[in-house]
C-alpha atoms as a PDB file:
ATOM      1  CA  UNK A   1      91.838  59.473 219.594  1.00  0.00           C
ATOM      2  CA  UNK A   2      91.838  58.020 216.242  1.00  0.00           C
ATOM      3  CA  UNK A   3      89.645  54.931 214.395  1.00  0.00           C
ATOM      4  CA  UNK A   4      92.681  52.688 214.603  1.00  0.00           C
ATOM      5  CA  UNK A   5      93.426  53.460 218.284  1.00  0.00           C
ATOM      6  CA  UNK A   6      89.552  52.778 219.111  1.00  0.00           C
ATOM      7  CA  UNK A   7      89.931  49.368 217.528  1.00  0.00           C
ATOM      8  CA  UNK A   8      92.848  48.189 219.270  1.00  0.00           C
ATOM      9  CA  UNK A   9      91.716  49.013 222.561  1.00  0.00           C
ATOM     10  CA  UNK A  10      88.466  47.715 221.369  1.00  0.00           C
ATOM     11  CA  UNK A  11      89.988  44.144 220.079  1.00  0.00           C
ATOM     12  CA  UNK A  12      92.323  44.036 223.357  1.00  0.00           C
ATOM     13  CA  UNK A  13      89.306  44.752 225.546  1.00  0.00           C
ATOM     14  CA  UNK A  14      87.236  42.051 224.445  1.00  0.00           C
ATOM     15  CA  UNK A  15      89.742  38.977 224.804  1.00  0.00           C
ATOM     16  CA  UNK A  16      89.789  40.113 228.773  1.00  0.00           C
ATOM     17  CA  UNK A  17      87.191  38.197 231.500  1.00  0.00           C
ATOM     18  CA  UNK A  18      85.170  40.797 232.819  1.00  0.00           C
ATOM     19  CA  UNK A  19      86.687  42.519 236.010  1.00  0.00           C
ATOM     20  CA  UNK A  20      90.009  41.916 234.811  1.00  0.00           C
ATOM     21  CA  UNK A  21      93.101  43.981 236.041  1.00  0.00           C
ATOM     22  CA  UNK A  22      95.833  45.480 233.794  1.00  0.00           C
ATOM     23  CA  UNK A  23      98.640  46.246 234.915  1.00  0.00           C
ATOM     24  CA  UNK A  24     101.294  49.298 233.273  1.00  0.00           C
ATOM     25  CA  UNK A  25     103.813  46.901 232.598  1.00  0.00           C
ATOM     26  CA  UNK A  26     101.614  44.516 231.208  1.00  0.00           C
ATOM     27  CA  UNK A  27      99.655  46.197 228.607  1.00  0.00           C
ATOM     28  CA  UNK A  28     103.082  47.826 227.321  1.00  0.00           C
ATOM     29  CA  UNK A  29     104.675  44.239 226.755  1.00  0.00           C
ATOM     30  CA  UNK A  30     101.111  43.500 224.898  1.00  0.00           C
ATOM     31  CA  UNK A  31     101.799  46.723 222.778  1.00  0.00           C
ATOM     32  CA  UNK A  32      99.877  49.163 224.650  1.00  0.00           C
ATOM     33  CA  UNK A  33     102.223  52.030 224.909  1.00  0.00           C
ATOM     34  CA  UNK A  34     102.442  53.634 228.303  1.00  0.00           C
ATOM     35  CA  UNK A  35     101.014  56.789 225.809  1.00  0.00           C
ATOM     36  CA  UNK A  36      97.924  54.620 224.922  1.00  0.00           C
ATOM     37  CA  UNK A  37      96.934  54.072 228.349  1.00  0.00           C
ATOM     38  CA  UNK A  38      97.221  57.752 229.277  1.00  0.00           C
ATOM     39  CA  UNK A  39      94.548  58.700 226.389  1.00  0.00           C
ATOM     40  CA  UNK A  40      92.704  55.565 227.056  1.00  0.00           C
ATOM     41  CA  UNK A  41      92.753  56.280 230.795  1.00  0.00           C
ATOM     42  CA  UNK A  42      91.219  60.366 229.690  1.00  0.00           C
ATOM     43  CA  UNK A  43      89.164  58.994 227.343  1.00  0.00           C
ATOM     44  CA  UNK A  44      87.268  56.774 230.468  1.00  0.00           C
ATOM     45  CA  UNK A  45      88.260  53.269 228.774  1.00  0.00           C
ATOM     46  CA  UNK A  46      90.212  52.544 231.656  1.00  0.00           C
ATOM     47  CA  UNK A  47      89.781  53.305 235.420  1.00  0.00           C
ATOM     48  CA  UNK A  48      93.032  53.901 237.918  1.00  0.00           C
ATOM     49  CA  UNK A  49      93.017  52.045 241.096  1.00  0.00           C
ATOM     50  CA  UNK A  50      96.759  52.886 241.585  1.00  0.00           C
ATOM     51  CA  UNK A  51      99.510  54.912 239.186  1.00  0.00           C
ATOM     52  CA  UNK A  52      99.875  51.655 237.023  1.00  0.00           C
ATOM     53  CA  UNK A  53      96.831  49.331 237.834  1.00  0.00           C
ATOM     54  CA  UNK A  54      93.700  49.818 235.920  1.00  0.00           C
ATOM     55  CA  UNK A  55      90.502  47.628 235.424  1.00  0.00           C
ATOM     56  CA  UNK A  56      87.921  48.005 232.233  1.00  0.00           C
ATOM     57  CA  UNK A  57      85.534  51.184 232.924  1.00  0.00           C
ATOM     58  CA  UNK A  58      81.982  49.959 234.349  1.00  0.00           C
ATOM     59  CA  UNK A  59      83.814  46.498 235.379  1.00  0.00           C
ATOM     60  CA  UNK A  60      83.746  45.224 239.215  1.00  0.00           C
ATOM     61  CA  UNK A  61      87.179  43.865 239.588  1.00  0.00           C
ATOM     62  CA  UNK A  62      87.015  40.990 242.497  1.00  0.00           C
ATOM     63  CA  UNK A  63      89.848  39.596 245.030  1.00  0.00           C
ATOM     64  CA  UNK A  64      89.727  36.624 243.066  1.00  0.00           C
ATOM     65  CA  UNK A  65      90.513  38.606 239.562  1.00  0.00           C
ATOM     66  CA  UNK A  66      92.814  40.661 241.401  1.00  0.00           C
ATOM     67  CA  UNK A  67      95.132  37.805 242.765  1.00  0.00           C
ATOM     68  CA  UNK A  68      95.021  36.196 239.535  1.00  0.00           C
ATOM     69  CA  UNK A  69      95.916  39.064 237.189  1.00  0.00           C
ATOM     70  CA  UNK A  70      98.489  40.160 239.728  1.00  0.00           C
ATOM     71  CA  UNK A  71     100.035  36.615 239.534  1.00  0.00           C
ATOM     72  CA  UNK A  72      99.952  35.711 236.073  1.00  0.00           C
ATOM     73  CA  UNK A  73     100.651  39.035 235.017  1.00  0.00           C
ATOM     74  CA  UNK A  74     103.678  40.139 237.003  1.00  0.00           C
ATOM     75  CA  UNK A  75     104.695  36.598 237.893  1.00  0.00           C
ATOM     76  CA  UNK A  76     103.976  36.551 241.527  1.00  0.00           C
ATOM     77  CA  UNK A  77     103.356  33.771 243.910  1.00  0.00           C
ATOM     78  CA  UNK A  78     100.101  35.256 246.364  1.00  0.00           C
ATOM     79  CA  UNK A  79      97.412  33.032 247.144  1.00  0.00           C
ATOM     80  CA  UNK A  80      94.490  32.343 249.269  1.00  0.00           C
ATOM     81  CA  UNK A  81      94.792  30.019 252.403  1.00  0.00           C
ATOM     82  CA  UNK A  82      93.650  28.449 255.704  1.00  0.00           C
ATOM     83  CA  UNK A  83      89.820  28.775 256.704  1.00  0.00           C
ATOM     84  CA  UNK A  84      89.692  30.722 253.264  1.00  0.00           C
ATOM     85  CA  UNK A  85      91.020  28.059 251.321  1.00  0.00           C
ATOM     86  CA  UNK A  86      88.700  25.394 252.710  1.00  0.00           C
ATOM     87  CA  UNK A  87      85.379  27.428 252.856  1.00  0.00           C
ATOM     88  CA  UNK A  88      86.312  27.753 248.737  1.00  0.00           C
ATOM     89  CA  UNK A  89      86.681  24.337 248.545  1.00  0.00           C
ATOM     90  CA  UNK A  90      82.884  23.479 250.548  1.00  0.00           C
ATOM     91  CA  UNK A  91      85.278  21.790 253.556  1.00  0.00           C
ATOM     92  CA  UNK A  92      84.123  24.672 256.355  1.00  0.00           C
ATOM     93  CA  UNK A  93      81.631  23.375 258.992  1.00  0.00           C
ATOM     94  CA  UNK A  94      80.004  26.906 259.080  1.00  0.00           C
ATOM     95  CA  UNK A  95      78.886  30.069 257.262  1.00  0.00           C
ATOM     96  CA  UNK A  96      81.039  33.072 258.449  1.00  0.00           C
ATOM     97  CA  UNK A  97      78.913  35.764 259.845  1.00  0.00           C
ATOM     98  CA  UNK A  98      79.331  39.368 258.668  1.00  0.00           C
ATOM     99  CA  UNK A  99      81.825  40.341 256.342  1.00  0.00           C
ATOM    100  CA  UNK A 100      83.367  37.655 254.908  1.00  0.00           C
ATOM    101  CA  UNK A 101      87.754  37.622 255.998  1.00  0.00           C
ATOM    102  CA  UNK A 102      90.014  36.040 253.131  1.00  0.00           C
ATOM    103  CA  UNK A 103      93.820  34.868 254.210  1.00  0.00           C
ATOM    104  CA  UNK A 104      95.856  35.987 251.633  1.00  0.00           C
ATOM    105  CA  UNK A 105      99.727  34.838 251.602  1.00  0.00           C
ATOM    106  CA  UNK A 106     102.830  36.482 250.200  1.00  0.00           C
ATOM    107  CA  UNK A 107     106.155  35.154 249.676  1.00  0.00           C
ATOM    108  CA  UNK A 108     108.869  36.201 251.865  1.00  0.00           C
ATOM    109  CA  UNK A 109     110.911  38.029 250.848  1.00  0.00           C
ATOM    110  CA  UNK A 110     108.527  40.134 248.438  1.00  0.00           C
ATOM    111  CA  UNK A 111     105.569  42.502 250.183  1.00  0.00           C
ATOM    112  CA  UNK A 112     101.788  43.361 249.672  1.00  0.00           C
ATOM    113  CA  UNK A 113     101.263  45.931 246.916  1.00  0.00           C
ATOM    114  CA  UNK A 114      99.430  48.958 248.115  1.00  0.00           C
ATOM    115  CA  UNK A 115      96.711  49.239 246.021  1.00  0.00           C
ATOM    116  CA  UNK A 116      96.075  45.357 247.428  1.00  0.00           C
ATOM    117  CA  UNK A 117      95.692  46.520 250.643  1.00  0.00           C
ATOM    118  CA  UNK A 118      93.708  50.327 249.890  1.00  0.00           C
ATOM    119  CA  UNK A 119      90.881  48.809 247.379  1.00  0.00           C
ATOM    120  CA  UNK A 120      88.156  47.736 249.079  1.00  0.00           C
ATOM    121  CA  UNK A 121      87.505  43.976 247.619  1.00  0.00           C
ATOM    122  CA  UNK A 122      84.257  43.683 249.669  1.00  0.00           C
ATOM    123  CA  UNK A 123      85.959  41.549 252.075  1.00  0.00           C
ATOM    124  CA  UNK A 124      88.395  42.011 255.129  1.00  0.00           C
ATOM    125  CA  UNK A 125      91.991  40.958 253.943  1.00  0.00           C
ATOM    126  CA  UNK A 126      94.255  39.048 256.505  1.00  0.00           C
ATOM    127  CA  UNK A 127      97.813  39.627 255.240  1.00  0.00           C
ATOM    128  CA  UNK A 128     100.012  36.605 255.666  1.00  0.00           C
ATOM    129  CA  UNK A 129     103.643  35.739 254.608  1.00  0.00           C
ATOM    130  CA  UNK A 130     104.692  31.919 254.059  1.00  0.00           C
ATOM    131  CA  UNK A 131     108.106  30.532 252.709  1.00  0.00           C
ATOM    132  CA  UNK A 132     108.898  29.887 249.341  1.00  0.00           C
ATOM    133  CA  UNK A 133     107.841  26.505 250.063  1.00  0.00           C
ATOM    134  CA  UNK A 134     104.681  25.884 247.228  1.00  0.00           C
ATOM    135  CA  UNK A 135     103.937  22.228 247.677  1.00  0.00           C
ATOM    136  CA  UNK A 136      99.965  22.184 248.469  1.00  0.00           C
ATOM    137  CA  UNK A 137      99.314  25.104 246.512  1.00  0.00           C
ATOM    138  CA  UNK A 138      96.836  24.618 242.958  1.00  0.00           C
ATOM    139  CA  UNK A 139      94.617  26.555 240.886  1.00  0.00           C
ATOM    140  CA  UNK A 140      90.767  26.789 240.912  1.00  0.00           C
ATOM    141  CA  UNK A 141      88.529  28.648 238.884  1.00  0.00           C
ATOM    142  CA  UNK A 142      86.340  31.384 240.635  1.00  0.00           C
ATOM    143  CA  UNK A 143      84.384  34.228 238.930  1.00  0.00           C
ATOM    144  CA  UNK A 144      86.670  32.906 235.345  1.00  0.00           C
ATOM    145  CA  UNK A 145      89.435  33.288 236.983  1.00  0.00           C
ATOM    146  CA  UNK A 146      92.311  31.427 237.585  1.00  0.00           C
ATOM    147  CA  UNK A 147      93.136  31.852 241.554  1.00  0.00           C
ATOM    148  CA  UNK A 148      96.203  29.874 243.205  1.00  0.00           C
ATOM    149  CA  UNK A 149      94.344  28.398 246.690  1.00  0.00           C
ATOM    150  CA  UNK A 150      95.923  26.027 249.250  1.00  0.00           C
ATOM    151  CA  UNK A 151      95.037  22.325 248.857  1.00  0.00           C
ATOM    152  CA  UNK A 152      92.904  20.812 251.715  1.00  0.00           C
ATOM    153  CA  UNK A 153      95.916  19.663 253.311  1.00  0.00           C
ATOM    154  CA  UNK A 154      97.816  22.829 253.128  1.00  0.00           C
ATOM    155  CA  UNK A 155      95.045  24.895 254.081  1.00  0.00           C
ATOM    156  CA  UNK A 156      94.301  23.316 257.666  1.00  0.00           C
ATOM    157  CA  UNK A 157      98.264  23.521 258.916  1.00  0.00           C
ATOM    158  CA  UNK A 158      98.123  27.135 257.294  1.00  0.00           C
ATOM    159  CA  UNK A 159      94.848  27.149 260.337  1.00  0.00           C
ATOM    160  CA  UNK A 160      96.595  25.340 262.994  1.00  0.00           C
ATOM    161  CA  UNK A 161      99.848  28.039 262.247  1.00  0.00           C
ATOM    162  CA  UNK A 162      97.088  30.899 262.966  1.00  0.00           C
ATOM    163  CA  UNK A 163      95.200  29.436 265.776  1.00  0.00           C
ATOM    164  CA  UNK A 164      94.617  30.217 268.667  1.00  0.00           C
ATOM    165  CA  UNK A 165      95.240  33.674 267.678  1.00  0.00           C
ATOM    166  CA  UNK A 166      93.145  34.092 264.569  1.00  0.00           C
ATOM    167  CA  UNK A 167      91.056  30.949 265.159  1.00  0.00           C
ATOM    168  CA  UNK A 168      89.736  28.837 267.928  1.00  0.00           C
ATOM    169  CA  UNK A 169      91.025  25.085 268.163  1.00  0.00           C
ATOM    170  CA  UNK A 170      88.579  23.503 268.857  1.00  0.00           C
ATOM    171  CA  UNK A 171      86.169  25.169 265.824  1.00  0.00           C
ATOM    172  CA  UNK A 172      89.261  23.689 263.999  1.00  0.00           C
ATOM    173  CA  UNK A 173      88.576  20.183 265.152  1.00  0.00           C
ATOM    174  CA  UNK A 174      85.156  20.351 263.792  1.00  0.00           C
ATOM    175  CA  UNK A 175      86.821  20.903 260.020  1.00  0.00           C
ATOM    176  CA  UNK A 176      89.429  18.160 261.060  1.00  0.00           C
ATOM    177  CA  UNK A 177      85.977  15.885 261.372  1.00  0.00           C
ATOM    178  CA  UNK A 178      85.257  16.735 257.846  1.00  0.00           C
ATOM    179  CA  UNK A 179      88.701  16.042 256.522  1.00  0.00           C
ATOM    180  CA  UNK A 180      88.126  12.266 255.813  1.00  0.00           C
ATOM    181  CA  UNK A 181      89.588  12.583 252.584  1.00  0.00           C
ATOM    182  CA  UNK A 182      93.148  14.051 252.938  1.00  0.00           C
ATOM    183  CA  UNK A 183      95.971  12.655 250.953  1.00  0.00           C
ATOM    184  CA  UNK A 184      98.513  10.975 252.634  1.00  0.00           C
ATOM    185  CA  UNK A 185     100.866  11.059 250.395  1.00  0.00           C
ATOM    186  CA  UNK A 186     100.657  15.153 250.065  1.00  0.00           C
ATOM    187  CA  UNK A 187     100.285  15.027 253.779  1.00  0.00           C
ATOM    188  CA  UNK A 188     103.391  13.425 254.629  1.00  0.00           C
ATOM    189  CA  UNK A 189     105.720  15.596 252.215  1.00  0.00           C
ATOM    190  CA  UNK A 190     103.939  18.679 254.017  1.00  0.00           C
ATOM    191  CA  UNK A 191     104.294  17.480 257.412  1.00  0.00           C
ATOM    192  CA  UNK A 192     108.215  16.914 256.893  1.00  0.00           C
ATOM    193  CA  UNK A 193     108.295  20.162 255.138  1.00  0.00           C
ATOM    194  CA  UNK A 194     106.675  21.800 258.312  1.00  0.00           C
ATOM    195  CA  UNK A 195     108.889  23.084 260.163  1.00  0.00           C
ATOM    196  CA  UNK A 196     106.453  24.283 263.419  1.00  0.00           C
ATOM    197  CA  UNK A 197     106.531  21.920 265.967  1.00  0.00           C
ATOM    198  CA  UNK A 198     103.321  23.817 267.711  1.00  0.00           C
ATOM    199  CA  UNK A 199     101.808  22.981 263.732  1.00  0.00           C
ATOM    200  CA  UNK A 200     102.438  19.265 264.080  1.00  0.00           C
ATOM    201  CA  UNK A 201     101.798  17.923 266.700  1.00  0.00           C
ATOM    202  CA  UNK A 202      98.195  19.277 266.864  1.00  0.00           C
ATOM    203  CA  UNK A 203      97.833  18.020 263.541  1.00  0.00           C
ATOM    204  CA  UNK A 204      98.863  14.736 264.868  1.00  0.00           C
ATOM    205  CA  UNK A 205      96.707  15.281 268.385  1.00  0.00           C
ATOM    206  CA  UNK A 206      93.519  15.926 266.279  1.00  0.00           C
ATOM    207  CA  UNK A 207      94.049  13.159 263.456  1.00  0.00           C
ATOM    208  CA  UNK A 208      94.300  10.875 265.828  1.00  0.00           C
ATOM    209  CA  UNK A 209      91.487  12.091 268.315  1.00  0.00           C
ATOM    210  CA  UNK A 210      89.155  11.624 265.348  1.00  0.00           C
ATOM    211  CA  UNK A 211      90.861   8.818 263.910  1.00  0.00           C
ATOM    212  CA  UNK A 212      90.520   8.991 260.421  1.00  0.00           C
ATOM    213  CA  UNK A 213      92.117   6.423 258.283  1.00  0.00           C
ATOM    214  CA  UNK A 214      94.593   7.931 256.726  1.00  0.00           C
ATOM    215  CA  UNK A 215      96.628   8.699 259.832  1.00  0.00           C
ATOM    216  CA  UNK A 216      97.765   4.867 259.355  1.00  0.00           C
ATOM    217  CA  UNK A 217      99.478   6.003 255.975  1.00  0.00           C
ATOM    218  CA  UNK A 218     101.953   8.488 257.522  1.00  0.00           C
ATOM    219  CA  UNK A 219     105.163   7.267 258.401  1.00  0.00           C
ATOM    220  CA  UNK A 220     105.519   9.312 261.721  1.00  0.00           C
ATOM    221  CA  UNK A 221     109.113   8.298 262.425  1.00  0.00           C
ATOM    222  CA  UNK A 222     110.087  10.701 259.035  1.00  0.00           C
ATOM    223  CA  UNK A 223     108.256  13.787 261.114  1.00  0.00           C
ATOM    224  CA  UNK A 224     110.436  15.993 263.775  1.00  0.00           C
ATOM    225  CA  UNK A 225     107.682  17.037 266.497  1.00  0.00           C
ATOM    226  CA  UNK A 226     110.950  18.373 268.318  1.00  0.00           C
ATOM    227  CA  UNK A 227     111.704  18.198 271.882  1.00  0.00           C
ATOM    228  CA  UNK A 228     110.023  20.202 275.146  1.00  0.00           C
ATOM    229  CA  UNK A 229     106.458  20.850 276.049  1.00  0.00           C
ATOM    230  CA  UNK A 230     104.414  23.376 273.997  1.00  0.00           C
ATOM    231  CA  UNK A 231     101.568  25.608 276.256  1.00  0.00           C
ATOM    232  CA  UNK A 232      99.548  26.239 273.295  1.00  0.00           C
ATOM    233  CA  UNK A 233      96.888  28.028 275.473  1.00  0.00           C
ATOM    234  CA  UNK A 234      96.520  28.712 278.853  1.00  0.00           C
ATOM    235  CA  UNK A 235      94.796  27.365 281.892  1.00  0.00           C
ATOM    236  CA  UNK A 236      94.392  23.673 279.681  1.00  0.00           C
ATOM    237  CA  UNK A 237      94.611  20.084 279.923  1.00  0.00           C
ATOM    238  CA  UNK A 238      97.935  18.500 279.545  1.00  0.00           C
ATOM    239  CA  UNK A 239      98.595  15.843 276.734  1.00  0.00           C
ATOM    240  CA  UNK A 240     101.621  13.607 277.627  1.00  0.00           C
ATOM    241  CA  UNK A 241     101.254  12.145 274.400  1.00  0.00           C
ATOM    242  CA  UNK A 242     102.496  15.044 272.222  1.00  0.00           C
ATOM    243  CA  UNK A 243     103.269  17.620 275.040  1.00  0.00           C
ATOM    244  CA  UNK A 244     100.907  20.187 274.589  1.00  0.00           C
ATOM    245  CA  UNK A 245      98.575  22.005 276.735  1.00  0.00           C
ATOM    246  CA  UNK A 246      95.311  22.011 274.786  1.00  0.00           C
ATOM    247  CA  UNK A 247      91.762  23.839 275.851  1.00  0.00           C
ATOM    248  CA  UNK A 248      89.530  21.411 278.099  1.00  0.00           C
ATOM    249  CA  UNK A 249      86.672  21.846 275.535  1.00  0.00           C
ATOM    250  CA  UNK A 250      88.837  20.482 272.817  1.00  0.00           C
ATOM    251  CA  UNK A 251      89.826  17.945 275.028  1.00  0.00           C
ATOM    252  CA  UNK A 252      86.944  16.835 276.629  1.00  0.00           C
ATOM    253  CA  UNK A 253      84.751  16.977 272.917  1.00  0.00           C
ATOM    254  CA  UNK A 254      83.025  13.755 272.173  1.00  0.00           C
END
């Protein structure tokens, strides 16, 4: 390889965050040639994850760098929510034991690239696909990154949609506890939005069990909790109120 194609890998590599991905497409449109990254691939500037997706030799790409290179480089919409989203954000009641599990959503409509879902990110990946709906959705910065994470008030109906398969209820009530601070104005808009009746009205159950003070904002008459009763689990108490069948734990909590 010759001094002037040393330099420009050289100048390109330094303006990237360490663990940065780079993607084919990508570095062509920034004028590395789909030729340049074969040599610089042989000459070990680059390392291969996937035919097309390559990180900075002796780097440790991260979920978080992966998500937001993926993103802002190809233009996708993936992001990290529910118990993921709020442990980011400090609003989990507990430390996860083990290896840590990240919620990662995709847009229907589009799909999970492999090399996502082969590379091992040091964490367990829970693959989840949401509508193009992107109200409660903002960026943080983790590890210099960029990373598109559901809002606090996103996050927990993204739980409540996964419970009580992926999460137990009443382990959610003890975040709902901590959630003193919701928005009420985000809240509404993403409570119309919702379009689970299951989602809502054990929103609305738990709100009101622990009766934080923003519950008095929402205008509930704007909200369609639908019509029938909803067994959410089995074996449980019976709420006339919202017509759900909740665990007697949950119920029964002080």
């Amino acid at each position: 390889m010759n001094v002037k194609g040393l330099t420009k890998i050289n100048l390109f590599l330094q303006k990237l965050p360490s663990g940065a991905l780079c993607f084919a497409s990508w570095l062509n449109e920034n004028g590395i040639s789909y030729t340049l990254q074969q040599h610089y691939r042989e000459a070990q500037w680059f390392t291969a994850i996937a035919p097309g997706v390559m990180y900075r030799t002796g780097d440790k790409p991260t979920l978080f760098s992966a998500l937001s290179c993926f993103n802002s480089q190809l233009h996708k919409k993936l992001h990290i929510g529910a118990l993921s989203a709020l442990e980011i954000r400090g609003l989990a009641h507990y430390v996860p034991l083990g290896r840590q599990t990240m919620v990662v959503y995709c847009p229907h409509g589009e799909w999970f690239p492999q090399w996502f879902s082969k590379y091992d990110w040091g964490v367990d990946i829970l693959k989840k696909y949401y509508d193009t709906n992107e109200t409660g959705i903002s960026s943080i910065t983790e590890d210099n990154f960029e990373v598109a994470v559901s809002t606090p008030e996103r996050a927990f109906l993204e739980c409540l949609d996964l419970a009580p398969k992926y999460y137990i209820l009443t382990d959610l009530y003890y975040v709902m506890e901590m959630l003193n601070g919701l928005r009420p104005e985000l809240m509404q808009t993403l409570l119309e939005e919702c379009k689970s009746v299951k989602v809502k009205r054990l929103f609305l159950y738990m709100a009101e069990k622990v009766g934080h003070a923003w519950l008095d904002d929402l205008d509930l008459s704007k909200i369609n909790l639908g019509t029938g009763k909803r067994a959410i689990v089995k074996n449980g108490v019976y709420n006339a109120k919202y017509q759900i069948t909740l665990p007697r734990d949950l119920v029964e909590y002080e």
